[in-house]
Every structure is written in structure tokens, then in C-alpha cells.
Protein backbone atom coordinates (compact mmCIF):
# COMPACT_ATOMS: atom_id res chain seq x y z
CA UNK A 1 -82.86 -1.90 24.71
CA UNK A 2 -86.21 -1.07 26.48
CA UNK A 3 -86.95 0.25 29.91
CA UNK A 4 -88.28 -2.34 32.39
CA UNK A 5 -90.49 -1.33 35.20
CA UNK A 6 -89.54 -2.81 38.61
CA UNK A 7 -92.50 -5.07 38.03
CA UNK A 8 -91.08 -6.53 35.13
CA UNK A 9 -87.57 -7.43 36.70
CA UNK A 10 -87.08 -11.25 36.19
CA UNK A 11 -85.49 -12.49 39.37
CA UNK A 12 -82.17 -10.40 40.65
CA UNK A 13 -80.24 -13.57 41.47
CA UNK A 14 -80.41 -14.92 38.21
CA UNK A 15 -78.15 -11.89 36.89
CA UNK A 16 -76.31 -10.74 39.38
CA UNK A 17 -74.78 -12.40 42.38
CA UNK A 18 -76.23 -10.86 45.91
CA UNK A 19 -74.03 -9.53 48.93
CA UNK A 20 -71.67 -8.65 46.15
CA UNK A 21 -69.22 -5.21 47.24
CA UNK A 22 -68.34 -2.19 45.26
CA UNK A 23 -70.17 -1.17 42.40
CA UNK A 24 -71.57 -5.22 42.12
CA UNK A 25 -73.72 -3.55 45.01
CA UNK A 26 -75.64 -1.50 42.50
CA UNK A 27 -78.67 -3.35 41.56
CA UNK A 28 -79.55 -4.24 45.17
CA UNK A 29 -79.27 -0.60 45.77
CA UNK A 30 -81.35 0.18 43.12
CA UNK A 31 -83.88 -2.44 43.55
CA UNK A 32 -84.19 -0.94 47.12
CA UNK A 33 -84.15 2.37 46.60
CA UNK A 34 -85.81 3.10 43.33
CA UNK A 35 -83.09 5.53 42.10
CA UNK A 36 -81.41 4.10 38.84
CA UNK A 37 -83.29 2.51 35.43
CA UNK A 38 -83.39 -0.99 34.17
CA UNK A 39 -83.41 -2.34 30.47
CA UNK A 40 -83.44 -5.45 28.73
CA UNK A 41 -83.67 -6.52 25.20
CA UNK A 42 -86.91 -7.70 25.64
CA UNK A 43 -89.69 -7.39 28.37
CA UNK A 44 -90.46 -11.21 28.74
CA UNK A 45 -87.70 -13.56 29.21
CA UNK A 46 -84.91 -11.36 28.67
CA UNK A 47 -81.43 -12.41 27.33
CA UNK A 48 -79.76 -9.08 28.12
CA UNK A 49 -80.23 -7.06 31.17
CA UNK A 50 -78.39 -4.03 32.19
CA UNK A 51 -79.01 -1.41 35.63
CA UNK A 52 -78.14 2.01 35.47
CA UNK A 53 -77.84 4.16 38.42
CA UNK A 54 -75.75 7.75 38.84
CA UNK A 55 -73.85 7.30 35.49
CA UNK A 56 -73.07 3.71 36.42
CA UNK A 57 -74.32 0.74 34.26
CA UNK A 58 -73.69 -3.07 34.65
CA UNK A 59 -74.23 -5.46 31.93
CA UNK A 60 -75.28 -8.78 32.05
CA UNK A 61 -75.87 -11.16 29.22
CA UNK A 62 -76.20 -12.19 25.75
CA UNK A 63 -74.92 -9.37 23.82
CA UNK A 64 -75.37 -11.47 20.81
CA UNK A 65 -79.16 -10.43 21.54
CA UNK A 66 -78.42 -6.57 21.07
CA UNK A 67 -79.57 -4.60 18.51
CA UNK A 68 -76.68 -2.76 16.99
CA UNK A 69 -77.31 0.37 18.82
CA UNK A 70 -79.10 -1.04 21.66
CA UNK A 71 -76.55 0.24 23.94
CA UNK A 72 -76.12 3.59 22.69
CA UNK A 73 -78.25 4.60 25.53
CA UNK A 74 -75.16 4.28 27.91
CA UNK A 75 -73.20 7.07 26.54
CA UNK A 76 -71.01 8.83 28.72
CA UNK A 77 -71.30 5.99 31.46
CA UNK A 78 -68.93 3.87 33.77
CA UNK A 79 -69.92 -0.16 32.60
CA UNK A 80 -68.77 -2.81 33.89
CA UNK A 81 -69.44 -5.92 31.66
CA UNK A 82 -68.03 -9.16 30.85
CA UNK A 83 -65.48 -8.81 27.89
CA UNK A 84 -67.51 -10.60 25.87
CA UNK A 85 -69.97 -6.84 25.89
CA UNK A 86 -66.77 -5.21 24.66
CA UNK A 87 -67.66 -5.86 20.90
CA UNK A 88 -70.89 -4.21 21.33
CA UNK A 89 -69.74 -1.19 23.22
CA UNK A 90 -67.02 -0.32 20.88
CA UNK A 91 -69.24 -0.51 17.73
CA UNK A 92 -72.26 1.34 19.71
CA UNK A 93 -69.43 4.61 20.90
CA UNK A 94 -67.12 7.07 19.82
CA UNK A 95 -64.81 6.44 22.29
CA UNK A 96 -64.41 3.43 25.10
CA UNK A 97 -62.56 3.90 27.38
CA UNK A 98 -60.67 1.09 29.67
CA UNK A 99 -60.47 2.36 33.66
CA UNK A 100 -58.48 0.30 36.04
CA UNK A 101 -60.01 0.30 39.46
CA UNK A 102 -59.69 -1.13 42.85
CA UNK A 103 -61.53 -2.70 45.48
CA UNK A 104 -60.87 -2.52 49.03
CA UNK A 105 -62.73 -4.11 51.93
CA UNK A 106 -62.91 -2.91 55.62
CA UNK A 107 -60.28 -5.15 57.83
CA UNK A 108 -59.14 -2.91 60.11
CA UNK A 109 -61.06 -0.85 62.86
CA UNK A 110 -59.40 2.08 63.51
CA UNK A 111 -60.33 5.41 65.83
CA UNK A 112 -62.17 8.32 64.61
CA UNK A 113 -59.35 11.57 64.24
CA UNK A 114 -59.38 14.41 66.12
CA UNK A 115 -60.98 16.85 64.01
CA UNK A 116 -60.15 21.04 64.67
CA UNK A 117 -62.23 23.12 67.52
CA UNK A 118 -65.44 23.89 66.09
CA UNK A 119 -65.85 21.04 64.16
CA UNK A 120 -68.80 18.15 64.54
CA UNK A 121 -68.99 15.12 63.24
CA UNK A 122 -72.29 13.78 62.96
CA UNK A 123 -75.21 11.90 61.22
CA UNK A 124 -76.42 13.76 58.50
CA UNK A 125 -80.62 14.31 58.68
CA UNK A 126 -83.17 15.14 56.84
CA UNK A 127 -82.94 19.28 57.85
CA UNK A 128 -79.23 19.29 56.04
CA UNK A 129 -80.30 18.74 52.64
CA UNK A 130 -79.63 22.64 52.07
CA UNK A 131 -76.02 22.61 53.36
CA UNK A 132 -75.71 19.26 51.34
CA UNK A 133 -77.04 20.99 48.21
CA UNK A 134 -74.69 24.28 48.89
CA UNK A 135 -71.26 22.34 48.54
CA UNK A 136 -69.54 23.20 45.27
CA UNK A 137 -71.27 21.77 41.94
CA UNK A 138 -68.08 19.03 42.21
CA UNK A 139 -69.85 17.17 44.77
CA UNK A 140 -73.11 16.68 42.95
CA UNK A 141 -72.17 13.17 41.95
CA UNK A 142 -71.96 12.23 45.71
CA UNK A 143 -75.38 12.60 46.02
CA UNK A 144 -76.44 10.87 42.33
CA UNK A 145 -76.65 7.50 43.82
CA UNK A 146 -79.93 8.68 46.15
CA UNK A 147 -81.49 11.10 43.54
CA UNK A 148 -80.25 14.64 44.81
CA UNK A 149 -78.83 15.66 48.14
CA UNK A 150 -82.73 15.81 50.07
CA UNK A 151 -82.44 11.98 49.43
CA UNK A 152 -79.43 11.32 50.42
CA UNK A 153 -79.95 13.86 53.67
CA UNK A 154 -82.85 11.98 54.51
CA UNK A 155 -81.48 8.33 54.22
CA UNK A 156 -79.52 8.21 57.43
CA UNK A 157 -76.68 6.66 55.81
CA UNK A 158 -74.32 9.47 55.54
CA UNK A 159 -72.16 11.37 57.77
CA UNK A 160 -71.02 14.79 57.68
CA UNK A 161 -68.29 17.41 59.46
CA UNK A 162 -69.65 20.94 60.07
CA UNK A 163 -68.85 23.76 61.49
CA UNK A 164 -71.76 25.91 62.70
CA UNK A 165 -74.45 24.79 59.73
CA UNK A 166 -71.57 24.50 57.14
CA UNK A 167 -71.20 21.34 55.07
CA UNK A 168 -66.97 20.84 55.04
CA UNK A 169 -67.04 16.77 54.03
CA UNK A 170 -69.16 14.29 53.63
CA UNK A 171 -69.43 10.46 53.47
CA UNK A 172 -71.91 8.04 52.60
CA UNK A 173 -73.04 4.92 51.56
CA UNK A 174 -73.07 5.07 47.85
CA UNK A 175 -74.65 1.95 46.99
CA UNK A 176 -76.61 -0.06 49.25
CA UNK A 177 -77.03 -3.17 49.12
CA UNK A 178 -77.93 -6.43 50.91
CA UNK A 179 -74.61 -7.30 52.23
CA UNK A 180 -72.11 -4.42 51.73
CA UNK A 181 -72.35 -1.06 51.33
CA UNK A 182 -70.18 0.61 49.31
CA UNK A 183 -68.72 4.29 50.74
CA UNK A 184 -67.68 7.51 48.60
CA UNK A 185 -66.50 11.03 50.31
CA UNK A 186 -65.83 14.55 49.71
CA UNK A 187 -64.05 17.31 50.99
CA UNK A 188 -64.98 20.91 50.24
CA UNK A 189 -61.91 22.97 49.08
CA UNK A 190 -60.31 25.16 51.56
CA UNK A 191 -60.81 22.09 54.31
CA UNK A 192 -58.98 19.37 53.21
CA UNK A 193 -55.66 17.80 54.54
CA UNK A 194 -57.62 18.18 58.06
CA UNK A 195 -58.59 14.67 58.31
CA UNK A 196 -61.92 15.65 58.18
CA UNK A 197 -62.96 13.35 55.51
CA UNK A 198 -60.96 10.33 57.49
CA UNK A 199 -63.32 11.09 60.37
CA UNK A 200 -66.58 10.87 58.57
CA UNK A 201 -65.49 7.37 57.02
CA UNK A 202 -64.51 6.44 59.80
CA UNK A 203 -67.65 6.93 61.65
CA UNK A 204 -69.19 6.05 58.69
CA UNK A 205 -67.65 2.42 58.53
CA UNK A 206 -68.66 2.09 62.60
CA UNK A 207 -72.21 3.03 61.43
CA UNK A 208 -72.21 0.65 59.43
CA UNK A 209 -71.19 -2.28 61.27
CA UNK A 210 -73.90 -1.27 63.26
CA UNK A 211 -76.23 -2.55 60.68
CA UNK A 212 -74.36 -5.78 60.07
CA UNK A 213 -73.15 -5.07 57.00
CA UNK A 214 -69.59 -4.49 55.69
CA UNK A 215 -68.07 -1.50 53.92
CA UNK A 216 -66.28 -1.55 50.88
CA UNK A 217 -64.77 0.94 48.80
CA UNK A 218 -63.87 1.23 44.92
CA UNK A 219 -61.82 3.91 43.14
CA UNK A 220 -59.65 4.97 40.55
CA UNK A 221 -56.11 3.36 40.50
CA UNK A 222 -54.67 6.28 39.59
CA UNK A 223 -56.42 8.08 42.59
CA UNK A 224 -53.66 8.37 44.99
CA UNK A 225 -55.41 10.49 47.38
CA UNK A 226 -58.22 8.19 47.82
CA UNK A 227 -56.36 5.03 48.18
CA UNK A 228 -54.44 6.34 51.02
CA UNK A 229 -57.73 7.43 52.59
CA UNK A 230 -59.18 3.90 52.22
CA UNK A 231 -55.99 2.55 53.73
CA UNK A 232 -55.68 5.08 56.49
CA UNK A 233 -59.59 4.04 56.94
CA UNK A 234 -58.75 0.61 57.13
CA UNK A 235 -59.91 -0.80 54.58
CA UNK A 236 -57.01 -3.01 52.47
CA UNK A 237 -57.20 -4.27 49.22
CA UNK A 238 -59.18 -7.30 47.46
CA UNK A 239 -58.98 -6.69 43.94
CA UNK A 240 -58.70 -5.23 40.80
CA UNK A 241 -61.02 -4.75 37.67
CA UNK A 242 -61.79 -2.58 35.02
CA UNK A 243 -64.68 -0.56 33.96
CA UNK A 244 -65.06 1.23 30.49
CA UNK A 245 -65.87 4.97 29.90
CA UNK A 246 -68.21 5.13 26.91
CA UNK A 247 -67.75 8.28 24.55
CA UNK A 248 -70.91 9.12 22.43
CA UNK A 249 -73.20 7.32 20.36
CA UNK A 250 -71.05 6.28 16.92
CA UNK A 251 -74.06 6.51 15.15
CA UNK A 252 -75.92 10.55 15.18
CA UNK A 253 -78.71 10.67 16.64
CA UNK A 254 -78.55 6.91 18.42
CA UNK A 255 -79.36 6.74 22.08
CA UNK A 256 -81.15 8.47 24.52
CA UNK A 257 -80.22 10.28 27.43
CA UNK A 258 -80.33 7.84 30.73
């Protein structure tokens, strides 16, 4: 596949369906934003189209009108694609990977927690991109989505508990887009279990209301911790799908790093 430049996009709608939640978000986001890479087969009239944005890549399409290693540039990527991609990624990879994940939409308002004494829940600005950027090298990837944690500081879209100028959880949108806006948190070890995290979605979720848009939230099935979160949130199921984990290129040497 080749790169596109934002430019050369053919129209959004025409691929992918807008106001979409979850991950479907991800083109809006980063249409708006500039922060992920687009490819198609070809640069006019395109029959394949994928986005890719904070190891993230959705696939829309023709696959029929891939090259056989066209998508060996998505290695070691979350896709979600029609089945009929599936052909294509499993004779472009190693390894792929089928992940069962869930959706959840916001339904029900519920009060922001109590957090401990000398804890603040607040707005995260542009000033806390160092605190952001100190959290433990496991919460890089909540920051992909905007480009690095100045980005996402600097967005107004995420809120964060502190104590003093400490960073102790975070959440944000993760993907913007026209409609919904799609939420992912962390907690820094040592400070979890304190329903810090619930109190940053939560505010979080009111924030965005605030915006008229609605929050959704996608993760692992597997991920008990986060489900419970989402539910405690208020946010109750819609649906479930499955994305693919790609392994590496099959063929040495195929693909480039995206």
C-alpha cells in the first residue's frame, strides 16, 4: 500500500460510517487531529483504504486489490477488518491473532467518588505534560492516540488525579471523533483500588456531555478490571467484535515500520 496525504483522502463517508463509537471513532479522530497515517492501494480512486493511528489500523475494502504484501506494513497492530481481509492478513504475518472485545456505551450518570485527602481531580493542561510524561513507561500508549503526552496535555480532553504535582491516574478521550468519543485510563501502581481512576472517568464522561457528544468505551474481554470500571462508570454494554493482532511480516524484509 502507499501513504496518502490528507489531501489525497477520497471522501471519509464513503469508507467509514461517521458518529461511529469505539475504535470506529478512529478516522474522524485522525482526520481531526493529524496523528495517525493513511494508505491505499492506489492514490486516485482507491479500492482499498486503511487508517492507522497508535498501533490501531482499520481496513476497508477490496482486498482482492492488495498486493501480496501490501499489508505487511501493519505488523504488530490491532485491525479491525471485514473477514473477508482475513485471507490477506494471514498470508501477509507470522502470526494473527483473533481478540474478542467489547463495547460499552455511557447510560448511566453516576457521581464522581470521593477520592483520599490530598487528592485533586482536575482538567489536565497544557503545563502537565511533564507529570504526564513521568508516569511509568506502561502508560505511554495512553498518550499514542495524540502523539506524546504534550499533545494529549494540551488537548483539554483529559482528566487527571494528583496529589501535589504528581500524576496518580489519568483519563482521556482516546479517539475523537464527530459523535462519540471513545475513553481509555490508567492508574499508576502503588494508587490503585482508590477509585481514583473511577473519578477521572467519571468526570471525564460529564466533560464530555458537555460537548454533546457521548462516551464510549472498548476493551479486552478478558479484562476484568476494566469492565467493572466501565460498569461502575456507567457505561453498559452494546456489543461485541473482534480485532486481530498481527505477528510479523511472513515474508523477511516485507513491510515497513508504521
Amino acid at each position: 500500500m502507499i501513504e496518502l496525504a490528507p489531501d489525497q483522502l477520497p471522501p471519509l463517508t464513503d469508507w467509514f460510517p461517521a458518529g461511529s463509537p469505539g475504535a470506529a471513532a478512529l478516522p474522524e479522530h485522525v482526520r481531526a487531529f493529524g496523528t495517525g497515517r493513511w494508505w491505499a492501494d492506489r492514490a486516485t480512486a482507491p479500492r482499498a483504504l486503511a487508517v492507522a493511528c497508535a498501533n490501531h489500523v482499520l481496513l476497508r475494502g477490496d482486498p482482492g486489490a492488495l498486493a501480496p504484501d501490501a499489508l505487511a506494513v501493519f505488523g504488530a497492530h490491532h485491525v479491525q477488518a471485514p473477514a473477508r481481509f482475513l485471507p490477506a492478513l494471514g498470508s501477509a504475518f507470522d502470526l494473527v491473532v483473533p481478540w474478542e472485545r467489547m463495547l460499552y456505551l455511557h447510560q448511566v450518570p453516576v457521581p464522581v467518588p470521593r477520592v483520599p485527602d490530598g487528592v485533586t481531580v482536575r482538567r489536565l493542561a497544557a503545563e502537565d505534560a511533564p507529570a504526564l510524561a513521568a508516569l511509568t513507561p506502561d502508560a505511554a500508549w495512553l498518550h499514542a492516540s495524540w502523539g506524546g503526552p504534550a499533545q494529549l496535555a494540551a488537548s483539554g480532553l483529559g482528566w487527571a488525579a494528583f496529589r501535589e504535582a504528581d500524576v496518580l491516574a489519568v483519563a482521556c478521550t482516546y479517539f475523537h471523533g464527530t459523535r462519540y468519543e471513545d475513553l481509555a485510563c490508567f492508574t499508576a501502581p502503588g494508587h490503585r483500588r482508590q477509585r481514583l481512576a473511577l473519578a477521572c472517568v467519571t468526570a471525564l464522561c460529564r466533560d464530555v456531555a458537555t460537548r454533546g457528544h457521548l462516551p464510549s468505551w472498548t476493551c479486552s474481554r478478558d479484562h476484568r478490571p476494566s469492565r467493572l470500571l466501565a460498569w461502575t462508570a456507567g457505561f453498559r454494554l452494546a456489543r461485541e467484535y473482534v480485532h486481530h493482532l498481527t505477528g510479523k511480516p511472513a515474508r523477511q524484509g516485507a513491510g515497513l515500520p508504521v
